[in-house]
C-alpha atoms as a PDB file:
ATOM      1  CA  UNK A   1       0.000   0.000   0.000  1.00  0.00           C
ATOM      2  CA  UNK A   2       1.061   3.564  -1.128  1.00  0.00           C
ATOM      3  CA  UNK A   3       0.365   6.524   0.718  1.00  0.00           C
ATOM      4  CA  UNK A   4      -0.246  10.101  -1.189  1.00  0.00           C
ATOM      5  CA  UNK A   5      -0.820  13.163  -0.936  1.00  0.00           C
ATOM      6  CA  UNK A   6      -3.307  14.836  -3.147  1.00  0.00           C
ATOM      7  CA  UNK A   7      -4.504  18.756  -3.085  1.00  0.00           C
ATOM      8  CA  UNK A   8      -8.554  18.752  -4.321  1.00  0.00           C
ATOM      9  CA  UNK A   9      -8.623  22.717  -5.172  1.00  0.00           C
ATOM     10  CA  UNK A  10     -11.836  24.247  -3.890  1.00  0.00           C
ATOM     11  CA  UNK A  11     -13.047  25.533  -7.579  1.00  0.00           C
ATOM     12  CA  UNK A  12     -12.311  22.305  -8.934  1.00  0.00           C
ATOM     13  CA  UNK A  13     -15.002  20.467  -6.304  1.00  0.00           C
ATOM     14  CA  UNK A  14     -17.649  23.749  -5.848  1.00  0.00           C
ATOM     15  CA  UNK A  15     -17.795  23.724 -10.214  1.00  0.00           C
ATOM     16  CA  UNK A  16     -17.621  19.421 -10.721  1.00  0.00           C
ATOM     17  CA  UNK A  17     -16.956  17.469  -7.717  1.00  0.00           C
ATOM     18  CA  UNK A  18     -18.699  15.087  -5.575  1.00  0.00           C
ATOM     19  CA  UNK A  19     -18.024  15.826  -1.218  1.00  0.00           C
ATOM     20  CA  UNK A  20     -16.615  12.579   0.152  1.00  0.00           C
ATOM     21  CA  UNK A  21     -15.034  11.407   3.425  1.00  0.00           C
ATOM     22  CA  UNK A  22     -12.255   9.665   5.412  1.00  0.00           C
ATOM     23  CA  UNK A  23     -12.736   6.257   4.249  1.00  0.00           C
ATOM     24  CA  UNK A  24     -14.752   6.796   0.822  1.00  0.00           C
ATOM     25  CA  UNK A  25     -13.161   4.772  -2.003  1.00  0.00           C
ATOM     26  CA  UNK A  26     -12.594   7.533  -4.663  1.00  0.00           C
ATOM     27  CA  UNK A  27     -11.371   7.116  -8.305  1.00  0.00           C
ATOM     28  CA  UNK A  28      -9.906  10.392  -9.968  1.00  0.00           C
ATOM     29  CA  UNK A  29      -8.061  11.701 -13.251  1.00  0.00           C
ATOM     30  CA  UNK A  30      -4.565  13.357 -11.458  1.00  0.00           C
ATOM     31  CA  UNK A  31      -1.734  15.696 -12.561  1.00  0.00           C
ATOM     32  CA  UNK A  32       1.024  16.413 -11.418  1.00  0.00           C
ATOM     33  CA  UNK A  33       2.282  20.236 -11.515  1.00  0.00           C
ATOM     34  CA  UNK A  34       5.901  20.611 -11.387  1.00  0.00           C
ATOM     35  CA  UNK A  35       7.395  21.472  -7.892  1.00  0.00           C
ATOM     36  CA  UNK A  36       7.548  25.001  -9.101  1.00  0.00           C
ATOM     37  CA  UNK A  37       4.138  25.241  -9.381  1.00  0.00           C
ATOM     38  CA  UNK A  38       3.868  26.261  -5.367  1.00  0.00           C
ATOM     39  CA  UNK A  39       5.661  27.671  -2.946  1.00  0.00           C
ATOM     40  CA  UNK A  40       8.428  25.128  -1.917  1.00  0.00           C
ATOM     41  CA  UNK A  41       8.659  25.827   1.700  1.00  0.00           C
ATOM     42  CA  UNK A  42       5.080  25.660   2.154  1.00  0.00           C
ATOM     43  CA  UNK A  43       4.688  22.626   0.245  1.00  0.00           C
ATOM     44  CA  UNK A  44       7.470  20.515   0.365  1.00  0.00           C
ATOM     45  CA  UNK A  45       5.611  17.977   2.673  1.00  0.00           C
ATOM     46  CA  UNK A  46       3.108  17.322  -0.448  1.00  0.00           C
ATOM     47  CA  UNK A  47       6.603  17.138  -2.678  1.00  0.00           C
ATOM     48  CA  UNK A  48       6.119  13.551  -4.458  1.00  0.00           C
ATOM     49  CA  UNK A  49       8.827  11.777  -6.963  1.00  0.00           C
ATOM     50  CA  UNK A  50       7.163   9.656  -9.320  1.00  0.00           C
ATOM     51  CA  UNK A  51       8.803   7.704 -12.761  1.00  0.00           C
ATOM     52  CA  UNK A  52       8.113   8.315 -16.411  1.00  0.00           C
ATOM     53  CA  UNK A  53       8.731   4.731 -17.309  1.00  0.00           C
ATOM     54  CA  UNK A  54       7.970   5.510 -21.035  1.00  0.00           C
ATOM     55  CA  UNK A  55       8.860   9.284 -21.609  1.00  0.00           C
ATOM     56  CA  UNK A  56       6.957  11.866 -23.122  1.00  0.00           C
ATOM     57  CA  UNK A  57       4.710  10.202 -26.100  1.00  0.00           C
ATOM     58  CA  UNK A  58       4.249  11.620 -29.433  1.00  0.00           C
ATOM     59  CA  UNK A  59       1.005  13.480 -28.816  1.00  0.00           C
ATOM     60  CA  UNK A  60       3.046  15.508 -26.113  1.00  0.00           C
ATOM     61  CA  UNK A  61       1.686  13.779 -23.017  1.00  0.00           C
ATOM     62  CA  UNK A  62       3.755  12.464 -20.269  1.00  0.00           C
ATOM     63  CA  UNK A  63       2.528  10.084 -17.611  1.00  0.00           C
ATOM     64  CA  UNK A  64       4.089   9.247 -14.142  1.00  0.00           C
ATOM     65  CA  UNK A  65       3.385   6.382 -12.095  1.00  0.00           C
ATOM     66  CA  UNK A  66       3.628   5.221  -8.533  1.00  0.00           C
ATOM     67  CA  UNK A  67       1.926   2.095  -6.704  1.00  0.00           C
ATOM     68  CA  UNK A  68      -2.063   2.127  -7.517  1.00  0.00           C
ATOM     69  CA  UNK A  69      -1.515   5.783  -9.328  1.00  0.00           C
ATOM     70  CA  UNK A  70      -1.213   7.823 -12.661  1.00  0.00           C
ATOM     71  CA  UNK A  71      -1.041  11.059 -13.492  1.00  0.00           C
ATOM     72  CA  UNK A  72      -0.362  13.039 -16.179  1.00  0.00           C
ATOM     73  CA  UNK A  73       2.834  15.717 -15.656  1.00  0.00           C
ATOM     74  CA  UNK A  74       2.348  19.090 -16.283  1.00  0.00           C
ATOM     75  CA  UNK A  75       6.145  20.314 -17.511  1.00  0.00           C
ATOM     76  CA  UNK A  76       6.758  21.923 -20.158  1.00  0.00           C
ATOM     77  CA  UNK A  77       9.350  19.792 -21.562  1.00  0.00           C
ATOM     78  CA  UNK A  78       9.665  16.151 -22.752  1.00  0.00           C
ATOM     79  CA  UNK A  79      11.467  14.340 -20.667  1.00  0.00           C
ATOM     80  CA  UNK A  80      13.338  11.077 -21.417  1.00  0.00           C
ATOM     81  CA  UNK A  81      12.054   7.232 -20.543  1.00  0.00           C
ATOM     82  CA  UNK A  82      12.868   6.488 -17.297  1.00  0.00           C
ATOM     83  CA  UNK A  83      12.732  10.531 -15.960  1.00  0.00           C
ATOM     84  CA  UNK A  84      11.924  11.157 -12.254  1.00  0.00           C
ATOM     85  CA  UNK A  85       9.834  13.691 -11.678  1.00  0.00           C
ATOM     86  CA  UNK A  86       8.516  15.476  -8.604  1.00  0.00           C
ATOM     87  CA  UNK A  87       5.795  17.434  -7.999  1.00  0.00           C
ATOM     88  CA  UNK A  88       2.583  17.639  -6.424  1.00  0.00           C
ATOM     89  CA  UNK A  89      -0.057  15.873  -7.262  1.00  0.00           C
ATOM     90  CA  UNK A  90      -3.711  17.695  -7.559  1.00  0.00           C
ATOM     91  CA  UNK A  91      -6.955  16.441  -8.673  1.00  0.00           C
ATOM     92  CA  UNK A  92      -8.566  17.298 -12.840  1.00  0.00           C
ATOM     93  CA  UNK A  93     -11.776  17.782 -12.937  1.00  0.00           C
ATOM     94  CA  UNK A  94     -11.792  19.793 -15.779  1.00  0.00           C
ATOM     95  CA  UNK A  95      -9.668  18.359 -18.411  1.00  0.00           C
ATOM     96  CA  UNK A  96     -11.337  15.620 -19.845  1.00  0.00           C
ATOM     97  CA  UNK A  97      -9.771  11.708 -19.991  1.00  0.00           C
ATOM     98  CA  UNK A  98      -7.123  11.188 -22.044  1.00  0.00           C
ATOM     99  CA  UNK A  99      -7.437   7.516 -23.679  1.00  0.00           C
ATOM    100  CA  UNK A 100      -5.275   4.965 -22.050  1.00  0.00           C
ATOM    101  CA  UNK A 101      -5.372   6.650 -18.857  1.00  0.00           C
ATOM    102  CA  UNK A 102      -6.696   5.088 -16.039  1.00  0.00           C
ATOM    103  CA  UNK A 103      -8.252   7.110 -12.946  1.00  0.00           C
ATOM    104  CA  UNK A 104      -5.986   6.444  -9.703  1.00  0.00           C
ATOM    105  CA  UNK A 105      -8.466   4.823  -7.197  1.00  0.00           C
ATOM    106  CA  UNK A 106      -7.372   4.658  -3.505  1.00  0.00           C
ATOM    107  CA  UNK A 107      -8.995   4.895   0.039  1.00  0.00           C
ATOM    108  CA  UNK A 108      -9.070   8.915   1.495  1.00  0.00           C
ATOM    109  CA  UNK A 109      -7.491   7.971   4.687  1.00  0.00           C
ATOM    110  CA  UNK A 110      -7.184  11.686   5.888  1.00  0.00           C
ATOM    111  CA  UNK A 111      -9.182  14.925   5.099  1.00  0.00           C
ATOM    112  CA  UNK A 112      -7.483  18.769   5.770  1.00  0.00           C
ATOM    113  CA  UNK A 113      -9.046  21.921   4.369  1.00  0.00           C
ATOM    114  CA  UNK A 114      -6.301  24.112   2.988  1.00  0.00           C
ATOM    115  CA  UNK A 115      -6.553  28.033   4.403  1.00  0.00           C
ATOM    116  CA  UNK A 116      -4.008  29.843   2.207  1.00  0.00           C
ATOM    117  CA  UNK A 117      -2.293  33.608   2.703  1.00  0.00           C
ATOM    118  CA  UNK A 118      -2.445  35.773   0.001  1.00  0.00           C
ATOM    119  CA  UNK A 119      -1.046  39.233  -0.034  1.00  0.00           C
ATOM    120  CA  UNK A 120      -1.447  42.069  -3.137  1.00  0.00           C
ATOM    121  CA  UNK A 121       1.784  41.522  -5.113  1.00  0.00           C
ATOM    122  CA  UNK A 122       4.888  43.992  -5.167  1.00  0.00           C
ATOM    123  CA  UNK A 123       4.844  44.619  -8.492  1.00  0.00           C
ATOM    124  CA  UNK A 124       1.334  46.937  -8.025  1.00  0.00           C
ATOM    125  CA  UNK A 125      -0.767  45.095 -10.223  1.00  0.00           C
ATOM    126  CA  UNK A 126      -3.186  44.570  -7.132  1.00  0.00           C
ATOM    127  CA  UNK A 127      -3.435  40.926  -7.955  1.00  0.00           C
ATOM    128  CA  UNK A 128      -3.174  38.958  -5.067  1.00  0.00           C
ATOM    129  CA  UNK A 129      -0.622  36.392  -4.516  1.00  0.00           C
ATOM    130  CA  UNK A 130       0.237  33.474  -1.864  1.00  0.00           C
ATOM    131  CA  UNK A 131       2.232  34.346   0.834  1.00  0.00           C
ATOM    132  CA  UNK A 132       4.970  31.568   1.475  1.00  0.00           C
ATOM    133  CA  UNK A 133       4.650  29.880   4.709  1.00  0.00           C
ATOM    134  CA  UNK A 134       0.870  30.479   4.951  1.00  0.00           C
ATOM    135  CA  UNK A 135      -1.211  28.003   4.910  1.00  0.00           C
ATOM    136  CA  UNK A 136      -3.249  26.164   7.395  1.00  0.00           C
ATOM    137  CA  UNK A 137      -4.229  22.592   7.688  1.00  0.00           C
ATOM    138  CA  UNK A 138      -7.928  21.931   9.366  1.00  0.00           C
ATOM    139  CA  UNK A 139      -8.830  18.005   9.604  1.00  0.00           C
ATOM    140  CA  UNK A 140     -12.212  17.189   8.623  1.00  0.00           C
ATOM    141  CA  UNK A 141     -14.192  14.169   8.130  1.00  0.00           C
ATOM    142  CA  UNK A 142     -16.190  15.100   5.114  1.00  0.00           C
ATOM    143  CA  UNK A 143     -14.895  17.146   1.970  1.00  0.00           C
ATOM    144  CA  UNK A 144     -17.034  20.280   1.675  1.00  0.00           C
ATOM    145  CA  UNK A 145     -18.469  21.513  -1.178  1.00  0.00           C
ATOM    146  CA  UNK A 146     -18.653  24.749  -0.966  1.00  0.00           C
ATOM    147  CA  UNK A 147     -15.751  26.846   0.720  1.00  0.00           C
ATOM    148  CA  UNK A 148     -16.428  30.329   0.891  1.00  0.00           C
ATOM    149  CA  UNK A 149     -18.461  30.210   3.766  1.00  0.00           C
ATOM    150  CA  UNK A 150     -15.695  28.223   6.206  1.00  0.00           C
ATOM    151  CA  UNK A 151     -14.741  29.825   9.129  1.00  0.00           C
ATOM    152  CA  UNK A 152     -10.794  30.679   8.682  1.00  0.00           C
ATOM    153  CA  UNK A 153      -7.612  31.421  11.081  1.00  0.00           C
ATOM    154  CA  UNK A 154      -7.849  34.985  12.232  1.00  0.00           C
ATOM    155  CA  UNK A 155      -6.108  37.095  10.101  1.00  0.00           C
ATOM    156  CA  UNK A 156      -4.290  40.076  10.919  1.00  0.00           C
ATOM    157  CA  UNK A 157      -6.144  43.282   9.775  1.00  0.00           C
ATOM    158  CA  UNK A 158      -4.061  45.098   7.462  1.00  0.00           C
ATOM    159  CA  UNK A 159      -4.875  46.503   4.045  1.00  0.00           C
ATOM    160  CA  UNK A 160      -3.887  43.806   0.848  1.00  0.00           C
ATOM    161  CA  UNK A 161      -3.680  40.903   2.923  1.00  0.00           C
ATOM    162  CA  UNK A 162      -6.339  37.635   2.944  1.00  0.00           C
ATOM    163  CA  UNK A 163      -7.246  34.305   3.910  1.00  0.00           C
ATOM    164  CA  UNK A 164      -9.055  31.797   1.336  1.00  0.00           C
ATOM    165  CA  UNK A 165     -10.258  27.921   1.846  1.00  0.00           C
ATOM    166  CA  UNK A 166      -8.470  26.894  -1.372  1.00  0.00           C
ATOM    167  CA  UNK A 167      -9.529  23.310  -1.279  1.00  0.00           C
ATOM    168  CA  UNK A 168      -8.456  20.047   0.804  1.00  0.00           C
ATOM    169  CA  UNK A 169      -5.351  18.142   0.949  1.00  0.00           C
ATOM    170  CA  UNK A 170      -6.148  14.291   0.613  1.00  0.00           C
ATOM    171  CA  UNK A 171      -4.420  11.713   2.495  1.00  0.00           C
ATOM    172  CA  UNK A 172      -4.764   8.694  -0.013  1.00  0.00           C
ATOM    173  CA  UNK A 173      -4.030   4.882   0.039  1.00  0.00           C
ATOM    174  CA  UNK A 174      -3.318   3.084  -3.066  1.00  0.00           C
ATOM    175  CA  UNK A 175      -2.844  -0.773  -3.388  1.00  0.00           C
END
């Protein structure tokens, strides 16, 4: 048995998902962003290394598996048979199947909403931006479906600066 962990982003389940709890069997299409997709401090806990046993195919996709799991990798560049690849793993509910690509099915052995940081960024464009280092893990039981309305960490009052339920991180077992 295999143990991963999987982010579930909150648009992805308030637009297309199904709520489920600790102990649901779930079956779900995965990627896997590249570890610069997040903030590596914040994340590296969620950091997984999975193979490319057959490289990047003609079509342009790339698969990585582990025990009981497949997703498809997110890089930019083809990458040679046999390439490790790490990143973190996040759930597609949006992107269609892509033939020959099985769902990864596993047991959710633990539930956490994510609360995430985000500050206006430097450069002035007011767009808001996640603040490394912040972000909270709440356990739950049950995956919500909607997460505006969760109660969040207090957050220091000061102009630019918020706190968002961005979606759960899923503790999953794989045979």
């Amino acid at each position: 048995m295999a143990m991963w962990k999987i982010m579930y982003d909150s648009w992805q389940m308030e637009c297309c998902g199904q709520p489920f709890s600790v102990g649901d069997e779930v079956s779900w299409p995965l990627l896997m962003l590249p570890s610069s997709a997040r903030d590596a401090r914040t994340w590296q806990d969620c950091l997984t290394t999975l193979e490319a046993p057959d490289g990047t195919a003609g079509d342009g996709t790339t698969l990585v598996r582990g025990p009981g799991l497949v997703a498809v990798w997110t890089g930019d560049d083809p990458v040679g048979k046999g390439a490790e690849l790490s990143g973190y793993l996040s759930v597609e509910r949006h992107g269609g199947t892509i033939p020959g690509v099985s769902l990864s099915v596993g047991t959710v052995r633990s539930l956490h909403v994510v609360t995430q940081g985000y500050a206006v960024d430097r450069a002035g464009s007011g767009a808001y931006e996640a603040v490394p280092d912040e972000r909270w893990l709440s356990p739950v039981d049950t995956c919500p479906k909607w997460f505006s309305t969760l109660a969040q960490p207090p957050a220091p009052r000061r102009e630019g600066y918020r706190r968002d339920a961005t979606g759960v991180l899923v503790g999953l077992a794989t045979e």
